[in-house]
N, C-alpha and C. Protein backbone atom coordinates (compact mmCIF):
# COMPACT_ATOMS: atom_id res chain seq x y z
N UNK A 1 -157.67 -18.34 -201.37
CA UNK A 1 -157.41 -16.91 -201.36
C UNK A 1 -156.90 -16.46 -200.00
N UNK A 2 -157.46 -17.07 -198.65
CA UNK A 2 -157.34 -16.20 -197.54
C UNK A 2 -155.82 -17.25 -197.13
N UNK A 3 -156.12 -18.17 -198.01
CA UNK A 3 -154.33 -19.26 -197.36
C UNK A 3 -152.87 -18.47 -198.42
N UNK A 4 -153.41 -17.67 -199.43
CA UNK A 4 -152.51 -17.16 -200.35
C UNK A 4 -151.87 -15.57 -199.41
N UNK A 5 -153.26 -15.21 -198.91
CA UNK A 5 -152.93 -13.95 -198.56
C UNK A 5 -152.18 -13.76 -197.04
N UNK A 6 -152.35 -15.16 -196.14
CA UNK A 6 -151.48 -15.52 -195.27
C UNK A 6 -149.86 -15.35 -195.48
N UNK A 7 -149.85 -16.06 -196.59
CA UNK A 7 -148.35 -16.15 -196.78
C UNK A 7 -147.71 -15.29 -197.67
N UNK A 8 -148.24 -14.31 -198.23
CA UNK A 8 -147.88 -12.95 -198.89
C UNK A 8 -147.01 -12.61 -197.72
N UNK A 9 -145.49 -12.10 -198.39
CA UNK A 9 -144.72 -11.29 -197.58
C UNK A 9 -145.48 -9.79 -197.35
N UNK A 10 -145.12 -9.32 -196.44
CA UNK A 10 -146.20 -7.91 -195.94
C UNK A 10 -144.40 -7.09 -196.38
N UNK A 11 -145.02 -5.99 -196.98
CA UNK A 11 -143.64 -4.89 -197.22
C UNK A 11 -143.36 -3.82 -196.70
N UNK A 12 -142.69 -4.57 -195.51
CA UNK A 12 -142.44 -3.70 -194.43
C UNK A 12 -141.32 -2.77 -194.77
N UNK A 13 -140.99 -2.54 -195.60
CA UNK A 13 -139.73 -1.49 -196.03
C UNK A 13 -140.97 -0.49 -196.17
N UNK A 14 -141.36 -0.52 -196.75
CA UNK A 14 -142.40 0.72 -197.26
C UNK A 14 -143.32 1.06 -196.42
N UNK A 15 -143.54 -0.14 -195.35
CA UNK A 15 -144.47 0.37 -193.90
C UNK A 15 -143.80 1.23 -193.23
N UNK A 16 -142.11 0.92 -193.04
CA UNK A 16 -141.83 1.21 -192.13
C UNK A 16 -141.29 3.00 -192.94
N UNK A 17 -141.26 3.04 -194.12
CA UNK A 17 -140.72 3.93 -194.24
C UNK A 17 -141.86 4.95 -194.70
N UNK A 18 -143.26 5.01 -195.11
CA UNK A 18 -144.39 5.70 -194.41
C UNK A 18 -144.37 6.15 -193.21
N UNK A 19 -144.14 5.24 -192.29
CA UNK A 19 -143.78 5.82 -191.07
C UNK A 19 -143.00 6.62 -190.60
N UNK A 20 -141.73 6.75 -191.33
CA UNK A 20 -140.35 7.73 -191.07
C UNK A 20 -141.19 8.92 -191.78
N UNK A 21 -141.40 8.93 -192.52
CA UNK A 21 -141.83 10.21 -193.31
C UNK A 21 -143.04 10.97 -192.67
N UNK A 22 -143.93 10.40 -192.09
CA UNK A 22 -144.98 10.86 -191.23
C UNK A 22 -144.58 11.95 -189.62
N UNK A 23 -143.07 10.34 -189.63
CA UNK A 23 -142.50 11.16 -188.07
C UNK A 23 -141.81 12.90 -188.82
N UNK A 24 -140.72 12.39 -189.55
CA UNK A 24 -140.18 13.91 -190.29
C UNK A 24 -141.18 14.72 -190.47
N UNK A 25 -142.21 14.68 -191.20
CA UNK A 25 -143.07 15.61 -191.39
C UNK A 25 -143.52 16.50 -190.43
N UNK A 26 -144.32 15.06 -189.08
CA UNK A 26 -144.77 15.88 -188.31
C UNK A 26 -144.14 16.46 -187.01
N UNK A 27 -142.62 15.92 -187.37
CA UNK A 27 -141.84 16.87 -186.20
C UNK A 27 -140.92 17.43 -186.85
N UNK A 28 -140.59 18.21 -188.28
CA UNK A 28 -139.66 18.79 -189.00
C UNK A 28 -138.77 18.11 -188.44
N UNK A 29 -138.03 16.57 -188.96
CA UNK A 29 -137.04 16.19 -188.88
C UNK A 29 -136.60 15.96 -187.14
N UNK A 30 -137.55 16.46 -186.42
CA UNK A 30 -136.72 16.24 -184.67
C UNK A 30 -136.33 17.50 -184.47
N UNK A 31 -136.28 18.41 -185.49
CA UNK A 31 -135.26 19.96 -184.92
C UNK A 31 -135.64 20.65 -184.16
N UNK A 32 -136.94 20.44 -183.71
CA UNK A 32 -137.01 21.83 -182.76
C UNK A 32 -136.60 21.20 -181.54
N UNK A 33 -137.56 19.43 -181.33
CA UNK A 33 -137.00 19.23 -179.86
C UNK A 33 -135.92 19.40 -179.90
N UNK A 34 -134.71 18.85 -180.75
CA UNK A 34 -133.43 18.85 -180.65
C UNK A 34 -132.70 20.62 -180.09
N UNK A 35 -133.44 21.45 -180.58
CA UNK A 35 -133.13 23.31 -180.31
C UNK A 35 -133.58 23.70 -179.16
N UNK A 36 -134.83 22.82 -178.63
CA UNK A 36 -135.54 23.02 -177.17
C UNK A 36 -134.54 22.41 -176.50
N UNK A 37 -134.34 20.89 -176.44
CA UNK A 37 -133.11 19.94 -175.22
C UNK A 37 -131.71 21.01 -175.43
N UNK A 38 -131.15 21.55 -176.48
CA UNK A 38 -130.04 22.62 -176.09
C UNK A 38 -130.01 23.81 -175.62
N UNK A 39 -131.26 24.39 -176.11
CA UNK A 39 -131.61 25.37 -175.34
C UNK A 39 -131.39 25.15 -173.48
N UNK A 40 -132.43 23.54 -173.22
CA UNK A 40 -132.02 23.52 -171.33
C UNK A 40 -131.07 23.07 -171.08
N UNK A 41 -129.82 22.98 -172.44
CA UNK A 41 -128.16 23.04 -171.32
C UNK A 41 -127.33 23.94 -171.26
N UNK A 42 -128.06 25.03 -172.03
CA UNK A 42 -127.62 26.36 -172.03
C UNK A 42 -128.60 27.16 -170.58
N UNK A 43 -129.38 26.67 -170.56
CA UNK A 43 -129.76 27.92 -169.18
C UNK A 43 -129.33 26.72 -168.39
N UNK A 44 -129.07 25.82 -168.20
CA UNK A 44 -128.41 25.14 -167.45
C UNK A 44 -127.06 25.16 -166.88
N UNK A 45 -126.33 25.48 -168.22
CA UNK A 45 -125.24 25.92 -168.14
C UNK A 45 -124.90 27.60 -167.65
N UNK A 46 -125.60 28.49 -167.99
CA UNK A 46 -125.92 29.96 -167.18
C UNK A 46 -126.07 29.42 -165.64
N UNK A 47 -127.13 28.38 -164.97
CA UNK A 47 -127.72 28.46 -163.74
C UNK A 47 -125.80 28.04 -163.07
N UNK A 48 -125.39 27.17 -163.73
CA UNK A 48 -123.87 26.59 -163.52
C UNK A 48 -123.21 27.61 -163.22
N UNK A 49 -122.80 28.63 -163.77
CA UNK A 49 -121.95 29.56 -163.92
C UNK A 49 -122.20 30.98 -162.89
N UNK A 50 -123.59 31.08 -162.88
CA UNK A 50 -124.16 32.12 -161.83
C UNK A 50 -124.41 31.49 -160.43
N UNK A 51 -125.19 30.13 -160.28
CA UNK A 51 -125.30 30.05 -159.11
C UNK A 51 -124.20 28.79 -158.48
N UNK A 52 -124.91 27.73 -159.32
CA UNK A 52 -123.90 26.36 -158.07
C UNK A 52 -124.48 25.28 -159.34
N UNK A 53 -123.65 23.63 -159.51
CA UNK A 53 -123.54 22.80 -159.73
C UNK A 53 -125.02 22.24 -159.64
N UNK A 54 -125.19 22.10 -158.22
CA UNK A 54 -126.41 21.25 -157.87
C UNK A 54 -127.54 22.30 -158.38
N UNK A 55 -127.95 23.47 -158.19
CA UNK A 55 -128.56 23.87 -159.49
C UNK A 55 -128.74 23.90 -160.42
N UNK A 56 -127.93 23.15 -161.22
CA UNK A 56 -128.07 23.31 -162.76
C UNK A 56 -127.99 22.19 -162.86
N UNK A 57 -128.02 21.05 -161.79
CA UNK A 57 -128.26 19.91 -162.19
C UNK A 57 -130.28 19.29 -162.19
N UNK A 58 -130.44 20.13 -160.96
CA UNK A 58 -131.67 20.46 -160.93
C UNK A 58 -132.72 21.17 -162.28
N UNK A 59 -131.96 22.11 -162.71
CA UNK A 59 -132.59 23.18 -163.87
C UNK A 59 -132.21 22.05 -165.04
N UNK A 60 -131.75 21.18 -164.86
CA UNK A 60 -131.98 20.23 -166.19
C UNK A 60 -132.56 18.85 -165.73
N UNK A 61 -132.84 18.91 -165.12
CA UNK A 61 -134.13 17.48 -164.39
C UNK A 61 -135.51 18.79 -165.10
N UNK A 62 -135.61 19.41 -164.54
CA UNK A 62 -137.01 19.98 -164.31
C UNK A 62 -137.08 20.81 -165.85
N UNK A 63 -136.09 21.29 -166.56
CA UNK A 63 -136.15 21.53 -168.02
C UNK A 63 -136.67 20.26 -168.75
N UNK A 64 -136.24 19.50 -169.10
CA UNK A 64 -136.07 18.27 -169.50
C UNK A 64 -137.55 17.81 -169.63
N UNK A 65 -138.38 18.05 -168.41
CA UNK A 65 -139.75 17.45 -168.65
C UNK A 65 -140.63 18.45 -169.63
N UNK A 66 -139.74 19.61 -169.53
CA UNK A 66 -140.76 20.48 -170.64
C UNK A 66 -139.84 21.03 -172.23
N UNK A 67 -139.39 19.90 -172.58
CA UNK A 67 -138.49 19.74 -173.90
C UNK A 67 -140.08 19.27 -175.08
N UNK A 68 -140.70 18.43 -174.25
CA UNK A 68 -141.77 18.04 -175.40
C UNK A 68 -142.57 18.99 -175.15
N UNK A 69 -143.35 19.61 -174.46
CA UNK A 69 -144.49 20.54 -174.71
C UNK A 69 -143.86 21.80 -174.92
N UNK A 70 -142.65 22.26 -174.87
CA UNK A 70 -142.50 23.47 -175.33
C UNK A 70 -142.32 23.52 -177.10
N UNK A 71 -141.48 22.26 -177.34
CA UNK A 71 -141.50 22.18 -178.66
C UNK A 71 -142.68 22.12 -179.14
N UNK A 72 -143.86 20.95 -178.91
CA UNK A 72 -144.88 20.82 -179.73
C UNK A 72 -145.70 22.28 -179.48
N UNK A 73 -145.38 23.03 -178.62
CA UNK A 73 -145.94 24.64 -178.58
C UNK A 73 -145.33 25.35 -179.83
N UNK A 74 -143.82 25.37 -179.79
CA UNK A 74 -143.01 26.27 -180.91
C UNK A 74 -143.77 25.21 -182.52
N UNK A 75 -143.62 24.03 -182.50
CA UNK A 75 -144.31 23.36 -183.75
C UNK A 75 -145.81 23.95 -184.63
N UNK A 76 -146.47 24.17 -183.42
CA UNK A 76 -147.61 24.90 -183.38
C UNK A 76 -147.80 26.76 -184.00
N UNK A 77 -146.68 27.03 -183.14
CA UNK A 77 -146.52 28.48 -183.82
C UNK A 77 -146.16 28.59 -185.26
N UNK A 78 -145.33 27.61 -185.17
CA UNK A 78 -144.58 27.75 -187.06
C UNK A 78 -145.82 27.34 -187.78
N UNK A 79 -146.51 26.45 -187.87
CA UNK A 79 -147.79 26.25 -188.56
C UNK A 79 -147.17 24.57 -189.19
N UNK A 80 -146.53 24.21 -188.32
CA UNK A 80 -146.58 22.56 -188.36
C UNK A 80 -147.03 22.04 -187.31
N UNK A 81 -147.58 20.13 -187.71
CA UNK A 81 -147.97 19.25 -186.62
C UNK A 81 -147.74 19.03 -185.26
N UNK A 82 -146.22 18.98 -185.51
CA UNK A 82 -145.72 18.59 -183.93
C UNK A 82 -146.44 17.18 -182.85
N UNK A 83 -146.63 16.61 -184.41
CA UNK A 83 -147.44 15.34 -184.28
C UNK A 83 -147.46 13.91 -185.04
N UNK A 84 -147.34 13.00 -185.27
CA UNK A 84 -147.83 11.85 -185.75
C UNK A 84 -148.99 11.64 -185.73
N UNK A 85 -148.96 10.63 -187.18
CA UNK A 85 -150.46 9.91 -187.34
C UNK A 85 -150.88 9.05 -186.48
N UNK A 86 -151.87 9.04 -185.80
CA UNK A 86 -152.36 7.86 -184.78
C UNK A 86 -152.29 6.80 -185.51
N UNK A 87 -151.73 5.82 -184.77
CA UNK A 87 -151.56 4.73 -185.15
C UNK A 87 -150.04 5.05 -186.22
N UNK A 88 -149.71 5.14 -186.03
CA UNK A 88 -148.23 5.27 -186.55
C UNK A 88 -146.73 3.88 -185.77
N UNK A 89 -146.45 3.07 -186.32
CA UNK A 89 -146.34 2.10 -185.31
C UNK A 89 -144.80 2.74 -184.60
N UNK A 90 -144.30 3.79 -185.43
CA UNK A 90 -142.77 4.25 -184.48
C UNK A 90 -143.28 5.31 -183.42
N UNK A 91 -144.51 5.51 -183.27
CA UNK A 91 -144.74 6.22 -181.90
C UNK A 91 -144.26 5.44 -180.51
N UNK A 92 -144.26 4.46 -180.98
CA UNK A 92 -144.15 3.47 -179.84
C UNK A 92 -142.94 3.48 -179.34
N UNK A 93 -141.96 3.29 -180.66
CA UNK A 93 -141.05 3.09 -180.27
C UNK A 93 -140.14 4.61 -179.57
N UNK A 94 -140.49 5.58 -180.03
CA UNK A 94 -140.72 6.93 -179.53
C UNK A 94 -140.99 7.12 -177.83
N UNK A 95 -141.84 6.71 -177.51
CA UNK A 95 -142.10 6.64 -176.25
C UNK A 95 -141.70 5.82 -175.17
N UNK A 96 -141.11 4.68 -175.93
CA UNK A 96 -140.12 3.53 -175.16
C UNK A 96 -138.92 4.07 -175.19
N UNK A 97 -138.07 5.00 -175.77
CA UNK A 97 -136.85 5.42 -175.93
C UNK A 97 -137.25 6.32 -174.54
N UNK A 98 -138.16 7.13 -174.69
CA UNK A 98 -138.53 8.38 -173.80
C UNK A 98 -138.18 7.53 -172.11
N UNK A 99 -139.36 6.77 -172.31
CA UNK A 99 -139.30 6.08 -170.60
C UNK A 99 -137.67 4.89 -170.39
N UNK A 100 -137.06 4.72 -171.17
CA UNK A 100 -135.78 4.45 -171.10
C UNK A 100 -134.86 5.19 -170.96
N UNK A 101 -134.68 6.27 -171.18
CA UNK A 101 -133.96 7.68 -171.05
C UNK A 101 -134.61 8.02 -169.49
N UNK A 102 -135.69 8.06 -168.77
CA UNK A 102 -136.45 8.02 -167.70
C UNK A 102 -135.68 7.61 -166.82
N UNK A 103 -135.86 6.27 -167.04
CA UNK A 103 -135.09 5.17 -166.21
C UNK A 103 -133.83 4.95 -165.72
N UNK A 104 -133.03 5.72 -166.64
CA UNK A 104 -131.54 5.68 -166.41
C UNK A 104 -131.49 7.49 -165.84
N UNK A 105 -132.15 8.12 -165.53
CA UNK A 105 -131.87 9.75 -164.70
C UNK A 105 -131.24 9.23 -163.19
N UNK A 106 -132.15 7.97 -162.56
CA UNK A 106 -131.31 7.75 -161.31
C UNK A 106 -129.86 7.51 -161.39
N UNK A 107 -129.89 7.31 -162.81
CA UNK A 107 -128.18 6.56 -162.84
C UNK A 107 -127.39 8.03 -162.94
N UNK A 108 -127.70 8.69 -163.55
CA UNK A 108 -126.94 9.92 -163.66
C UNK A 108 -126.76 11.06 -162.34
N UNK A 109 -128.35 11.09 -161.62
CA UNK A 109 -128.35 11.60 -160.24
C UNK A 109 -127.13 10.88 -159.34
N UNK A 110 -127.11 9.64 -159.76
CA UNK A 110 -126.31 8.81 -158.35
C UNK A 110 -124.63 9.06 -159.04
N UNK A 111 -124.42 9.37 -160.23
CA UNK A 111 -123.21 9.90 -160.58
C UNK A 111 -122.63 11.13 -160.02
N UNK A 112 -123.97 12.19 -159.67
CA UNK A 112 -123.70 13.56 -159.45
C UNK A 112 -123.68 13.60 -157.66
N UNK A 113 -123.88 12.14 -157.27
CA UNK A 113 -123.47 12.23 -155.64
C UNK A 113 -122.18 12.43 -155.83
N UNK A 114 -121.22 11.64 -156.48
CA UNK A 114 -119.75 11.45 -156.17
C UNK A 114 -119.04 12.32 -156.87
N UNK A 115 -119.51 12.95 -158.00
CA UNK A 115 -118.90 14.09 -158.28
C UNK A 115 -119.98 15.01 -159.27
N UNK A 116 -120.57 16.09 -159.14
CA UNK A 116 -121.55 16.82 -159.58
C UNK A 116 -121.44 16.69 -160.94
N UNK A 117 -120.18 17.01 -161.32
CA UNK A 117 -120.32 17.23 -163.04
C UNK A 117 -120.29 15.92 -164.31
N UNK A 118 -120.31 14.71 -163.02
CA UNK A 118 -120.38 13.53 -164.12
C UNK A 118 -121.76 13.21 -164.22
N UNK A 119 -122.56 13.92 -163.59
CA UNK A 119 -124.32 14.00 -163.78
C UNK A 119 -124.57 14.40 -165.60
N UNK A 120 -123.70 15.80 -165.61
CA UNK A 120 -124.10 16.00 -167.00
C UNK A 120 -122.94 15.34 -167.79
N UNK A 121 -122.11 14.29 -167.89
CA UNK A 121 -121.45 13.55 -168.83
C UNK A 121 -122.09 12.75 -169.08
N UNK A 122 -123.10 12.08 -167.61
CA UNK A 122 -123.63 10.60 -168.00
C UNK A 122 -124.79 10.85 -168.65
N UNK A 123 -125.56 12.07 -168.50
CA UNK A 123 -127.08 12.56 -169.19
C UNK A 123 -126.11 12.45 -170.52
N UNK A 124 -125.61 13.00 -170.92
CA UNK A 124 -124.92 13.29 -172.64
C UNK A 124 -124.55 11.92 -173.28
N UNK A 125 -124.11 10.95 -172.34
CA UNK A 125 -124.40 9.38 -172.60
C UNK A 125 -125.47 8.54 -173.35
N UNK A 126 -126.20 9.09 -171.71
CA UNK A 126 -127.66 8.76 -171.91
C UNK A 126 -128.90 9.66 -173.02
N UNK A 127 -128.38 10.62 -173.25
CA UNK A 127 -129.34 11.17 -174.70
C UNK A 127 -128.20 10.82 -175.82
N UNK A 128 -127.14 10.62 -175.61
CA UNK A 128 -127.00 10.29 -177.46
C UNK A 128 -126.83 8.79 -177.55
N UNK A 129 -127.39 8.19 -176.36
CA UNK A 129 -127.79 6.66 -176.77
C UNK A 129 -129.47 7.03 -177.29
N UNK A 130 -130.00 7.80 -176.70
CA UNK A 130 -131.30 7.93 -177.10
C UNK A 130 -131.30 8.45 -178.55
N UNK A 131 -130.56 8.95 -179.06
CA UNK A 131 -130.38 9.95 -180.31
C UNK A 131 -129.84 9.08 -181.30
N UNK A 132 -129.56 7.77 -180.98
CA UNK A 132 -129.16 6.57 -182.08
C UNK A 132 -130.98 5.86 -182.54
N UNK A 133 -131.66 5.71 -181.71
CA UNK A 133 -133.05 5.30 -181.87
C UNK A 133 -133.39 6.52 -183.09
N UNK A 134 -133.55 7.82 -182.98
CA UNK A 134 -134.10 8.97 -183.88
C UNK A 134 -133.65 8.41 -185.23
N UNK A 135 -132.53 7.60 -185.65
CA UNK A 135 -132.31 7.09 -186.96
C UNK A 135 -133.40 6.16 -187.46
N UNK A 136 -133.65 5.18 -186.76
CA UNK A 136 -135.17 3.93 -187.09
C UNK A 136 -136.01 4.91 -186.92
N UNK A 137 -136.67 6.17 -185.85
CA UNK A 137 -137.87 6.63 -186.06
C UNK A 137 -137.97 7.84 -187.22
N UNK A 138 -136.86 8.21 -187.35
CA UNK A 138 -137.12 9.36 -188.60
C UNK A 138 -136.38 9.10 -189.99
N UNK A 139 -135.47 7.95 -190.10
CA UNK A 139 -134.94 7.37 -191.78
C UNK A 139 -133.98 8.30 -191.70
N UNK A 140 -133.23 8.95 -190.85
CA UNK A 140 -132.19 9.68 -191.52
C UNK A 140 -131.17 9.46 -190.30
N UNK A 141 -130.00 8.94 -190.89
CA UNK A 141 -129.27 8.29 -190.44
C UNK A 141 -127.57 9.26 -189.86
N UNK A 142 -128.26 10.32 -189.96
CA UNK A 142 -127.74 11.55 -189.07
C UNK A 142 -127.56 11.97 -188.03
N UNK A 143 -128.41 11.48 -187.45
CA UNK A 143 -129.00 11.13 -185.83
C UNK A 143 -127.70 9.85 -185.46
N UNK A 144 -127.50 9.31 -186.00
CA UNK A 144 -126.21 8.57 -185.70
C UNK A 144 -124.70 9.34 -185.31
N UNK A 145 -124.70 10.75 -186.12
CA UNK A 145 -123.27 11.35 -185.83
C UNK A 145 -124.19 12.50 -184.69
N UNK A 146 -125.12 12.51 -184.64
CA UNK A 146 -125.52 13.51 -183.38
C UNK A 146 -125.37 12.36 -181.93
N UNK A 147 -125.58 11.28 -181.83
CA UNK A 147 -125.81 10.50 -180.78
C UNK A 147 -124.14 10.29 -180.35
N UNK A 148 -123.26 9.83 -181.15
CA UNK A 148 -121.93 9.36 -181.25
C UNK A 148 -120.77 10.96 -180.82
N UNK A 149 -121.76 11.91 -181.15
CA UNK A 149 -121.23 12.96 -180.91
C UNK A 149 -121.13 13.62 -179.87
N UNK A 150 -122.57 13.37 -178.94
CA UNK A 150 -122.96 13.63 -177.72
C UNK A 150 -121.73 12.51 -176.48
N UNK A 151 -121.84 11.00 -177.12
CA UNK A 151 -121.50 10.13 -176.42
C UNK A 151 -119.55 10.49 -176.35
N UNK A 152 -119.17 10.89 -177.62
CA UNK A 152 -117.21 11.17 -177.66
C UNK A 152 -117.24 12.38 -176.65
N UNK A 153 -117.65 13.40 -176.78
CA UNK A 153 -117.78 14.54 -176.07
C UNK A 153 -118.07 14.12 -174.56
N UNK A 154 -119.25 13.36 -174.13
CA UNK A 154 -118.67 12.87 -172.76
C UNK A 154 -117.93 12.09 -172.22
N UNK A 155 -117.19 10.98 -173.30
CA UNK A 155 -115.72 10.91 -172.50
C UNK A 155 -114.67 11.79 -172.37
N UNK A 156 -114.74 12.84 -173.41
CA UNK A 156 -113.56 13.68 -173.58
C UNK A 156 -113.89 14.50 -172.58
N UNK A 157 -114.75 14.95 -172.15
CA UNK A 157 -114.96 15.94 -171.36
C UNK A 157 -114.90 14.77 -169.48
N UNK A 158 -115.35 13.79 -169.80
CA UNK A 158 -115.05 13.47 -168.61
C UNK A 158 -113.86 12.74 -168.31
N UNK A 159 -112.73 12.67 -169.08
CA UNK A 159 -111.13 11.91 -168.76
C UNK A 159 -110.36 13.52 -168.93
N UNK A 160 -110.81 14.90 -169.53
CA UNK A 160 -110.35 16.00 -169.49
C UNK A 160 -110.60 16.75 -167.78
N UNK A 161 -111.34 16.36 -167.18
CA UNK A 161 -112.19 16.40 -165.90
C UNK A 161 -112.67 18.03 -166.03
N UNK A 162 -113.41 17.83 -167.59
CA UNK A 162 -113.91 19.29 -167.44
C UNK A 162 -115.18 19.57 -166.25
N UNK A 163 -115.07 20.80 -166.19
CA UNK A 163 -115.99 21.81 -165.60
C UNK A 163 -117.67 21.31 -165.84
N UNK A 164 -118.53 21.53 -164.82
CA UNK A 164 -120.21 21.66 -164.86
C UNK A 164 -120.46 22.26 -166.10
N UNK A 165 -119.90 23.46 -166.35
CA UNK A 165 -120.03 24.70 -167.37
C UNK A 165 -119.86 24.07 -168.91
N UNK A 166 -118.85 23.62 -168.64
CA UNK A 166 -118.05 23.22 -169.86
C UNK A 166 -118.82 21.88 -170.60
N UNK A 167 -119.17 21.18 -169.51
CA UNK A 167 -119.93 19.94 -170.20
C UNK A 167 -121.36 20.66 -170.61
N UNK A 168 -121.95 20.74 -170.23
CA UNK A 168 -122.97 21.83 -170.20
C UNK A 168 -123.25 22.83 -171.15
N UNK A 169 -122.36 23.76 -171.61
CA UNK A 169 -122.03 24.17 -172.78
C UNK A 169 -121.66 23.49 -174.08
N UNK A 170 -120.98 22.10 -173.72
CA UNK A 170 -120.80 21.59 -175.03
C UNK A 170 -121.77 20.66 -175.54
N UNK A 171 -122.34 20.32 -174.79
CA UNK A 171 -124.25 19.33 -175.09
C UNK A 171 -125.14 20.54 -175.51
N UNK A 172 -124.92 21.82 -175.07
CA UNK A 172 -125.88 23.21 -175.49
C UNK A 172 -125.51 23.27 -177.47
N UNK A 173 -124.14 23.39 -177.62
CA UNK A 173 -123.55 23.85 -178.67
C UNK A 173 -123.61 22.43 -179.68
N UNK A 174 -123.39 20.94 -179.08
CA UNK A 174 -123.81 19.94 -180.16
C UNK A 174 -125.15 19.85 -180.34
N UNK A 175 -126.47 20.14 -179.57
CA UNK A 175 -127.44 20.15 -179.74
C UNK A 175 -128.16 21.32 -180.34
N UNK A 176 -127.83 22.38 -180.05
CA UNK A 176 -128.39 23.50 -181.00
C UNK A 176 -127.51 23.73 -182.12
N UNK A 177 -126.38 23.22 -182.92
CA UNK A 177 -126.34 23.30 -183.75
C UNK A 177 -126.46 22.35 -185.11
N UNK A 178 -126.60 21.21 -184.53
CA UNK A 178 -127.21 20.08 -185.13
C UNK A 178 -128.97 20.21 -185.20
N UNK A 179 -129.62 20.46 -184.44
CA UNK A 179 -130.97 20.88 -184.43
C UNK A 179 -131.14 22.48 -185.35
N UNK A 180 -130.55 22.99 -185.60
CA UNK A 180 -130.25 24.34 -186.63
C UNK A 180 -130.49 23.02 -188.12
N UNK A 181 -129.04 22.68 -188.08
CA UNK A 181 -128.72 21.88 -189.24
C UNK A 181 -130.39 21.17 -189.98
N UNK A 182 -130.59 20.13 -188.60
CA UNK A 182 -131.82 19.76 -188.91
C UNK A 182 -133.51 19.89 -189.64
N UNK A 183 -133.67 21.38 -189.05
CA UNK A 183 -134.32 22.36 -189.32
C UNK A 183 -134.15 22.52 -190.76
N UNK A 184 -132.95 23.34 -191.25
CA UNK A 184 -132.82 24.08 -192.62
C UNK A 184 -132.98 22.96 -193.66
N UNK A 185 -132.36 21.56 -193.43
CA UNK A 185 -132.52 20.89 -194.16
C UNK A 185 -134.19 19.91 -194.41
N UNK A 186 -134.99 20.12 -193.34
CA UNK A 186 -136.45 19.95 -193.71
C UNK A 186 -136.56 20.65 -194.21
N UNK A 187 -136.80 22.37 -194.31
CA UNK A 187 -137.46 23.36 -194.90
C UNK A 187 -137.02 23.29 -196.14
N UNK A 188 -135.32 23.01 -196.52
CA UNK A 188 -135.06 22.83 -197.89
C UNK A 188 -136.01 21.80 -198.66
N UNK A 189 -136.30 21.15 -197.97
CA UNK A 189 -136.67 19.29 -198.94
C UNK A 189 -137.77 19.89 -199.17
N UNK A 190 -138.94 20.69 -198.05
CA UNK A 190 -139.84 20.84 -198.21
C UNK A 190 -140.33 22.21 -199.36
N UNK A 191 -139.18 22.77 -199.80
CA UNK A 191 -139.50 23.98 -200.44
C UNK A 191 -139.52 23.11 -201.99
C-alpha cells in the first residue's frame, strides 16, 4: 500500500490550480495592486512635471514600498481578503518575484545616473518582467499582454527618447487601466 502510494502520480494540475484560484480570490485577480502601482506613476508623474526628474524618481522608490499595504488596506475596505491561504505554495513564488524586482532597482537607479528618464523605462522593464510571473500565480494568462505591454512601451518610449513625464504617464495609463479591466472582470465571475 505505502509502495503503491509512492508511485501514484500526485495531480498537480489541480494543486496548482487550487492555488490560482485562492490567489484570484484573495487578491480580486491582482487589480487593486495593479490600480495602487499606477496610481505611484501617476503622482510620480505629477512630482515629474511640477518639481524635477530626480524627484519623481525618488516618489517612485518610496511609493513602490507602499503598493502592498495600501492595497491590502483598500482590499480590506471593499470587504475582501487581500490575502492567501497559508500554506498556499504560489505565495512563494509571489515573494521571490517581489525580492527579484528588489534586486534589479540598483539596476534601474544606475540607469537614472546617465540619463534620469531611463530609470523609469528600465522599472517598466523590470515590472512587466515581473507581471509575466502573475500568469503561473493567478491562471490567467492576461498578465502576459500586461507584462509585454509594459516591456514594448519601454522600448518605444526609450528609442522615441521620450520625456520623465511621458514614460511615467504611460506605465500610470497601462497600469490603471488594465487593473480597472482586472477588477470588473473578477466582480463579473463573481456575481
Amino acid at each position: 500500500m505505502a509502495e503503491k502510494l509512492l508511485n501514484d502520480p500526485i495531480n498537480s494540475t489541480e494543486t496548482i490550480a487550487q492555488a490560482q484560484k485562492d490567489m484570484r480570490t484573495g487578491y480580486a485577480n491582482g487589480s487593486v495592486g495593479i490600480i495602487v502601482s499606477g496610481l505611484m506613476w501617476l503622482i510620480s508623474a505629477t512630482v515629474s512635471h511640477l518639481y524635477s526628474t530626480q524627484n519623481a524618481v525618488w516618489t517612485l522608490l518610496i511609493g513602490g514600498t507602499l503598493i502592498h499595504p495600501v492595497s491590502i488596506l483598500l482590499y480590506k475596505i471593499m470587504g475582501l481578503r487581500g490575502n492567501h491561504t497559508k500554506g498556499n505554495p504560489l505565495g512563494n513564488l509571489a515573494m521571490e518575484g517581489t525580492f527579484f524586482m528588489i534586486l534589479c532597482l540598483p539596476l534601474a537607479y544606475g540607469l537614472s545616473l546617465l540619463h534620469a528618464e531611463w530609470f523609469f523605462q528600465g522599472m517598466l522593464l523590470i515590472i512587466g518582467g515581473r507581471y509575466l510571473t502573475f500568469s503561473s500565480l493567478y491562471g490567467i494568462r492576461l498578465y502576459w499582454i500586461l507584462g509585454a505591454a509594459l516591456a514594448v512601451a519601454a522600448y518605444f518610449l526609450f528609442y522615441s527618447k521620450a520625456s520623465s513625464f511621458g514614460t511615467l504617464a504611460t506605465g500610470s495609463l497601462i497600469e490603471i487601466s488594465f487593473g480597472i479591466f482586472m477588477f470588473v472582470s473578477f466582480r463579473k465571475k463573481k456575481i
